[in-house]
C-alpha atoms as a PDB file:
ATOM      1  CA  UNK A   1     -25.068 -11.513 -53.442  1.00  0.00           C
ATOM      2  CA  UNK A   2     -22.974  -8.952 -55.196  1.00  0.00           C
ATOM      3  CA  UNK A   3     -19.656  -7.414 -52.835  1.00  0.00           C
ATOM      4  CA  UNK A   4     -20.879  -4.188 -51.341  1.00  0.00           C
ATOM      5  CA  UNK A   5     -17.722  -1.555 -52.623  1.00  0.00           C
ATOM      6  CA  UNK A   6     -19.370   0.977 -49.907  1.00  0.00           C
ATOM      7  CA  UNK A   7     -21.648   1.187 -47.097  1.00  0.00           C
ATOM      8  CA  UNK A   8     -22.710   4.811 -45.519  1.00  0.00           C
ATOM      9  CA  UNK A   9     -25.203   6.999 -44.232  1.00  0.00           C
ATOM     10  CA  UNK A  10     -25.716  10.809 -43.790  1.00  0.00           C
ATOM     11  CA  UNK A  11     -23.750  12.025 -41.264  1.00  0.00           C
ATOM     12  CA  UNK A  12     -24.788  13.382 -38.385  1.00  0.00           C
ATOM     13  CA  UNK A  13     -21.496  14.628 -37.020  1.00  0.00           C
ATOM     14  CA  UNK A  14     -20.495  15.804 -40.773  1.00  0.00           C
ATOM     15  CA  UNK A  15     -23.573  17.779 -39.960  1.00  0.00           C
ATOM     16  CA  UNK A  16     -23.095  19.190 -37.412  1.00  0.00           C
ATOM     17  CA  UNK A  17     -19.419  20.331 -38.224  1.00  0.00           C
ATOM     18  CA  UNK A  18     -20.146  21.159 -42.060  1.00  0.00           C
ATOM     19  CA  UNK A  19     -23.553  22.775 -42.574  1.00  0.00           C
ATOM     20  CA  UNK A  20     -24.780  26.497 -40.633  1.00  0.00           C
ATOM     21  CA  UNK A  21     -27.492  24.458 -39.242  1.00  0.00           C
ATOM     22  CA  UNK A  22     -24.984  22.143 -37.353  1.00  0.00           C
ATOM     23  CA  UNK A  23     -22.851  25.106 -36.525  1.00  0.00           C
ATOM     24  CA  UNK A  24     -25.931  26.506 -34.461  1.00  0.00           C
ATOM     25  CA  UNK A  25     -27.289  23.594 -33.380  1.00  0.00           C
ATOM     26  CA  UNK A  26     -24.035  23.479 -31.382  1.00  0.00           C
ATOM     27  CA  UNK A  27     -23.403  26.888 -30.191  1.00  0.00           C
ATOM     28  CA  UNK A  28     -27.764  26.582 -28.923  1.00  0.00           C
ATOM     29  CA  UNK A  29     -25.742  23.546 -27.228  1.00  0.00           C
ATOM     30  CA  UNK A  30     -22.776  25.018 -25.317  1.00  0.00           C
ATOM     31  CA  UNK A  31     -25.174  27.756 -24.489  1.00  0.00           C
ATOM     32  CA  UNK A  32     -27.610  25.929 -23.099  1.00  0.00           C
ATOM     33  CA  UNK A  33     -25.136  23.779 -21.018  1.00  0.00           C
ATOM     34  CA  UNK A  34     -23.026  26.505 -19.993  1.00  0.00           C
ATOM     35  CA  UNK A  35     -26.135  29.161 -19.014  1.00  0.00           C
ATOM     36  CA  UNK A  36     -27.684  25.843 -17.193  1.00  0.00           C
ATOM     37  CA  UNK A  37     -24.518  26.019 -15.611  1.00  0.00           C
ATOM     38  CA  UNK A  38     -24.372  29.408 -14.575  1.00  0.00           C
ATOM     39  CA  UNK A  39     -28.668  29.502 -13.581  1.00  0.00           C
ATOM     40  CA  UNK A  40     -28.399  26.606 -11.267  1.00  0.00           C
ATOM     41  CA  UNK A  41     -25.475  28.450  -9.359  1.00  0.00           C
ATOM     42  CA  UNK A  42     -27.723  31.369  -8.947  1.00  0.00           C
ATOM     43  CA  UNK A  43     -30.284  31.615  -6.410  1.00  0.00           C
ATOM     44  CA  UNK A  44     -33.005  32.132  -6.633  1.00  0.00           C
ATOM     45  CA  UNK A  45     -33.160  31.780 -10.523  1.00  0.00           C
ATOM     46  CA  UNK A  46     -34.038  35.251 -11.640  1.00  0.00           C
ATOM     47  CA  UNK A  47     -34.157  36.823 -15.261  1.00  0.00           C
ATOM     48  CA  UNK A  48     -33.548  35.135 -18.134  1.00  0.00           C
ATOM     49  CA  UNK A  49     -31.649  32.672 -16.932  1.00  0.00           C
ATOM     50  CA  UNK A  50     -34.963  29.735 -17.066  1.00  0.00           C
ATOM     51  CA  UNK A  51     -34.076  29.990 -21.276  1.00  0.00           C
ATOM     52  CA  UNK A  52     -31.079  28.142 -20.364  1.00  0.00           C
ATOM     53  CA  UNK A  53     -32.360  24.907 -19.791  1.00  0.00           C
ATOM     54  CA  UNK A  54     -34.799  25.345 -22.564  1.00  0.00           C
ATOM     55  CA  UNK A  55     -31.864  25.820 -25.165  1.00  0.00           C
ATOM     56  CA  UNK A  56     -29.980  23.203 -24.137  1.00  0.00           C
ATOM     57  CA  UNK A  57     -33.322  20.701 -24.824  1.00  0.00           C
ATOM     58  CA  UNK A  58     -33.824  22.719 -27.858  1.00  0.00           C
ATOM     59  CA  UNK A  59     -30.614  21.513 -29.158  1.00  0.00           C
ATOM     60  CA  UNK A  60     -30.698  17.768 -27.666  1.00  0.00           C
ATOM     61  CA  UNK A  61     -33.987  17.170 -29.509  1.00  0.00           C
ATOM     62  CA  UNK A  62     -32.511  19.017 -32.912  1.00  0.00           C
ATOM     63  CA  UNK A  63     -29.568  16.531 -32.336  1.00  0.00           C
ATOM     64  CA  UNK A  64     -31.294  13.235 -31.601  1.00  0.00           C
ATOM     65  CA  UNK A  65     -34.388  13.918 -34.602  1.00  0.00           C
ATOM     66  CA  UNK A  66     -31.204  14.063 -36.997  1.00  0.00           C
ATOM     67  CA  UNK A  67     -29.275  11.232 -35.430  1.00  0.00           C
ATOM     68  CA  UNK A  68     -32.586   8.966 -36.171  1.00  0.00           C
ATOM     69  CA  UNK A  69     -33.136  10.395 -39.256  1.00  0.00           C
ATOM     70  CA  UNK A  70     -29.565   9.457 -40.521  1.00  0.00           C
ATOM     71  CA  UNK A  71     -29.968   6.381 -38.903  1.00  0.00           C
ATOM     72  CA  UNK A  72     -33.151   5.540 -40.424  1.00  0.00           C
ATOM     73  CA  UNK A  73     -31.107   5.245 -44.008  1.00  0.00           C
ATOM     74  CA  UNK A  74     -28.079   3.181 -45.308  1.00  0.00           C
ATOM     75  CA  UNK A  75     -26.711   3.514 -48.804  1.00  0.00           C
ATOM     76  CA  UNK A  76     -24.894   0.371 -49.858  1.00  0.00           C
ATOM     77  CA  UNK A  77     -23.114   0.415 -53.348  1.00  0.00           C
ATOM     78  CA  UNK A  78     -21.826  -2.628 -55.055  1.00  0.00           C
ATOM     79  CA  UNK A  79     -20.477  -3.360 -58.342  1.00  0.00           C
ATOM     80  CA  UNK A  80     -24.045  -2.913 -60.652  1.00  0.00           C
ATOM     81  CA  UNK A  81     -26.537  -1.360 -57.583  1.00  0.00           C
ATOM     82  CA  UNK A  82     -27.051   1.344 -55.520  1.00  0.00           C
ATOM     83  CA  UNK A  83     -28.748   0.100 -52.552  1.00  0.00           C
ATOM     84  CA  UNK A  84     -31.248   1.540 -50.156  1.00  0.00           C
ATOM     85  CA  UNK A  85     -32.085   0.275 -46.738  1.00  0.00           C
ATOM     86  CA  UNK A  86     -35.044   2.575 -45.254  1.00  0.00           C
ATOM     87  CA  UNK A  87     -36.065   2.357 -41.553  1.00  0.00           C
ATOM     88  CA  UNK A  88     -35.737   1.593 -38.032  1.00  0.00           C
ATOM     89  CA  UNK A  89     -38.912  -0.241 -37.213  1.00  0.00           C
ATOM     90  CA  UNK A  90     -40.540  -1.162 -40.893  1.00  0.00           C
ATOM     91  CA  UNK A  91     -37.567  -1.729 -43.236  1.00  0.00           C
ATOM     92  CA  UNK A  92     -37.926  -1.801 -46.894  1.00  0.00           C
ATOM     93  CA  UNK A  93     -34.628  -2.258 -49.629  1.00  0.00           C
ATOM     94  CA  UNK A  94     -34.473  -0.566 -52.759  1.00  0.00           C
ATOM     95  CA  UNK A  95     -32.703  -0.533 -55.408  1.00  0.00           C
ATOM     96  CA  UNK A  96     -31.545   1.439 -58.497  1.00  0.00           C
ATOM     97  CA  UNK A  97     -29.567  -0.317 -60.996  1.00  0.00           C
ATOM     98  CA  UNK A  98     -26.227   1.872 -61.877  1.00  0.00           C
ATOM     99  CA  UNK A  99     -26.682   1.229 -65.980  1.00  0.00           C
ATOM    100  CA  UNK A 100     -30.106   3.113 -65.505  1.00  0.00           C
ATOM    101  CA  UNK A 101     -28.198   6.595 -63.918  1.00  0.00           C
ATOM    102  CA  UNK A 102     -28.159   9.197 -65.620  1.00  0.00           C
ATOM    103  CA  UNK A 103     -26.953  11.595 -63.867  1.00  0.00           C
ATOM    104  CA  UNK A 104     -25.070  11.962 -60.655  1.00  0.00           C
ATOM    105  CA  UNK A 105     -24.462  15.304 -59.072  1.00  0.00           C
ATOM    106  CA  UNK A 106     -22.759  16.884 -56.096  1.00  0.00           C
ATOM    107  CA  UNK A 107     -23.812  20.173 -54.300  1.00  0.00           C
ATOM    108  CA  UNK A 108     -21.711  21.688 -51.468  1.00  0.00           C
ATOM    109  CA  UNK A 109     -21.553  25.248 -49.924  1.00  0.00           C
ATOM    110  CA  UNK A 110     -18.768  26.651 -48.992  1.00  0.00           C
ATOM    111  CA  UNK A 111     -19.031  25.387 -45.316  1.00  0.00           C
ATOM    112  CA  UNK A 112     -19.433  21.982 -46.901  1.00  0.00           C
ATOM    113  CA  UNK A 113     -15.947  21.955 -48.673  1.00  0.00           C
ATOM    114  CA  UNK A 114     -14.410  22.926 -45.241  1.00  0.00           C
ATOM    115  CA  UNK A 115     -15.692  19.861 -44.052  1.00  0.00           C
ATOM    116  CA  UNK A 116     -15.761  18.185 -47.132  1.00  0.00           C
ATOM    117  CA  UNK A 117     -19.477  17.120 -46.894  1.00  0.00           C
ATOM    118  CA  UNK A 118     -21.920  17.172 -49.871  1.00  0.00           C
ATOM    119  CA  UNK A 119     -25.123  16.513 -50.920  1.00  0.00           C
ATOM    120  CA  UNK A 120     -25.626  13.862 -53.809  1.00  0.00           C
ATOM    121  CA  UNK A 121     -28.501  14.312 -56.073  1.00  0.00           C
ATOM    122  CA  UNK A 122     -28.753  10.613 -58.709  1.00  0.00           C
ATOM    123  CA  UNK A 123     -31.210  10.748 -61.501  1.00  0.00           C
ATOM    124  CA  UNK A 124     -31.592   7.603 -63.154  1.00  0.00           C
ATOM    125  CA  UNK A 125     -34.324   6.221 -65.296  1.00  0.00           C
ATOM    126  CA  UNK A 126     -35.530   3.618 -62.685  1.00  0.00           C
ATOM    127  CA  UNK A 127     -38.366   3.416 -60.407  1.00  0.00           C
ATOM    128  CA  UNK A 128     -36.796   5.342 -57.340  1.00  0.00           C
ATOM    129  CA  UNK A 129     -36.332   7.982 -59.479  1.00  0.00           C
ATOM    130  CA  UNK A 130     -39.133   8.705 -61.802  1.00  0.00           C
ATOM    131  CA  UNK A 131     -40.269  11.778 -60.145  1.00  0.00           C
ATOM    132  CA  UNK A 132     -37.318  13.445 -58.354  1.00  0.00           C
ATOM    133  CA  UNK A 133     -33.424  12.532 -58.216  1.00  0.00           C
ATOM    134  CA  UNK A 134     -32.598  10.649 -54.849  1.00  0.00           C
ATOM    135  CA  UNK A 135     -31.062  13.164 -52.685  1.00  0.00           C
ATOM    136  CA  UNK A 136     -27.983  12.059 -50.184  1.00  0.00           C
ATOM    137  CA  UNK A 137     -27.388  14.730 -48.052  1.00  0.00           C
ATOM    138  CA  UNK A 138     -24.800  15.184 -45.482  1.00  0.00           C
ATOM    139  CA  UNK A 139     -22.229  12.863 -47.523  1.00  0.00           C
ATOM    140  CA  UNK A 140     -18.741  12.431 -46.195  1.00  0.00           C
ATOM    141  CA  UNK A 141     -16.152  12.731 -48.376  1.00  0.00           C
ATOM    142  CA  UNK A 142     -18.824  12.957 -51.244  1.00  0.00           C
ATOM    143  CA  UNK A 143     -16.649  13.958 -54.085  1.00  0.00           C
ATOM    144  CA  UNK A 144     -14.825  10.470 -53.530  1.00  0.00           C
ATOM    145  CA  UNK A 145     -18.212   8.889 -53.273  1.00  0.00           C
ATOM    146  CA  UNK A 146     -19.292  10.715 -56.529  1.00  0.00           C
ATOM    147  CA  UNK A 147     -16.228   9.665 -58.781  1.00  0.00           C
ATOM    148  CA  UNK A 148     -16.717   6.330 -57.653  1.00  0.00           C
ATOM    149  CA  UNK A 149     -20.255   6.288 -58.596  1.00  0.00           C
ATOM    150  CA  UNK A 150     -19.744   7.212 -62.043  1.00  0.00           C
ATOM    151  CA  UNK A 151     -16.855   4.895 -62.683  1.00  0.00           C
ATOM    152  CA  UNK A 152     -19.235   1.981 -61.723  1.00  0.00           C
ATOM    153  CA  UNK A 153     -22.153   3.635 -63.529  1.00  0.00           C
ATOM    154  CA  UNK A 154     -19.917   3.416 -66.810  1.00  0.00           C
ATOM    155  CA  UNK A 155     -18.480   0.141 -65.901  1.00  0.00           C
ATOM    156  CA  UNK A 156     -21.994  -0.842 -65.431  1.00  0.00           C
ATOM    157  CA  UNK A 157     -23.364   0.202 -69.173  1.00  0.00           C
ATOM    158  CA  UNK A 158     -19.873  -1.372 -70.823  1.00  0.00           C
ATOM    159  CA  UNK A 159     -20.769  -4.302 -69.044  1.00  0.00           C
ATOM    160  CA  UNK A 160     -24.200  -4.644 -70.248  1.00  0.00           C
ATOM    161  CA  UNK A 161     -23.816  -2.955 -73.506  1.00  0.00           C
ATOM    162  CA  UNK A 162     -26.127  -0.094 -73.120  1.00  0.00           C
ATOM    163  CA  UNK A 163     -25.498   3.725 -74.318  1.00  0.00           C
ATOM    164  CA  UNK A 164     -27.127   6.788 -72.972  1.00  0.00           C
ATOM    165  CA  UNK A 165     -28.883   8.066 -76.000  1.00  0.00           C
ATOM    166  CA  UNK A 166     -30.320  12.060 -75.329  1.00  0.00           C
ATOM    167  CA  UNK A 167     -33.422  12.505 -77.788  1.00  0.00           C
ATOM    168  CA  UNK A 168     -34.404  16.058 -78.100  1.00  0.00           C
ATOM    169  CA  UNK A 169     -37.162  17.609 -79.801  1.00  0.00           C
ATOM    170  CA  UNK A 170     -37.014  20.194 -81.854  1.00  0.00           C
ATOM    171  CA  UNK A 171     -39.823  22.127 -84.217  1.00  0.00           C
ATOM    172  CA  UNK A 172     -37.653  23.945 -87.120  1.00  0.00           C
ATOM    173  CA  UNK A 173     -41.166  25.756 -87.481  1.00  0.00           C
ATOM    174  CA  UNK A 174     -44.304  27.059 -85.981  1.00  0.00           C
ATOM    175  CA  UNK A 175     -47.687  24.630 -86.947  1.00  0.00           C
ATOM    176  CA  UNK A 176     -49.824  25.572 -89.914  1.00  0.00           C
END
């Protein structure tokens, strides 16, 4: 079996530090824990103070249904695949060859590049991706990740001989 180069998955604390989602998810946090705080030194609880408790939840269950959805995914590149392992309970391993990408591409907001966290979209002509790229959010350090793709995508088609070739149709006039 090939020499994995890299092994990752979405980040959960990348997430939480480098998207507005995260950012919230954290302050619904801190004020759920510190207005918990404050309600259970009141009594009686009066007012508003029963949202508290309700926030802080809020913000636990936000937390731990991204924590298992990062968890549910690892990306594993080696020198000619990209790797997929998929799930916690039912796993399944896929695979998309890197002489068959044809494109890999890197979104990030500006709150992303803070953190430097990206989202990696890969369109290739296999299976994986016949209908939509595969999309790798909540990357760290995904420009790194995304220069190191490519240069194993094109060491990949030297390797194996094969060239991208774009064919584009064109009509020079309207049908008769």
């Amino acid at each position: 079996m090939p020499q994995a180069i890299d092994r990752f998955r979405s980040s959960t604390l990348g997430w939480l530090r480098g998207t507005l989602a995260g950012w919230g998810t954290v302050v619904l946090l801190l004020a759920g824990v510190v207005g918990t705080i404050w309600a259970l030194a009141q009594r009686p609880v009066t007012g508003w103070a029963w949202l508290f408790p309700i926030a802080l939840v809020a913000a636990l269950l936000v937390l731990l249904a991204k924590w298992f959805e990062n968890l549910a995914t690892a990306y594993e590149v080696t020198q000619d695949r990209l790797i997929l392992h998929r799930g916690i309970f039912l796993k399944s391993i896929d695979e998309i060859e890197l002489y068959r990408v044809k494109d890999v591409r890197i979104d990030f907001s500006i709150v992303n590049q803070i953190a430097d966290l990206g989202t990696i979209s890969i369109t290739s002509s296999d299976e994986t991706t016949r209908d939509a790229p595969l999309v790798i959010r909540d990357v760290e350090r995904a420009r790194a990740r995304r220069e190191t793709l490519r240069g194993l995508v094109n060491a990949a088609r030297r390797e194996r001989g094969v060239r991208e070739i774009d064919m584009v149709h064109e009509d020079f006039g309207e049908p008769t």
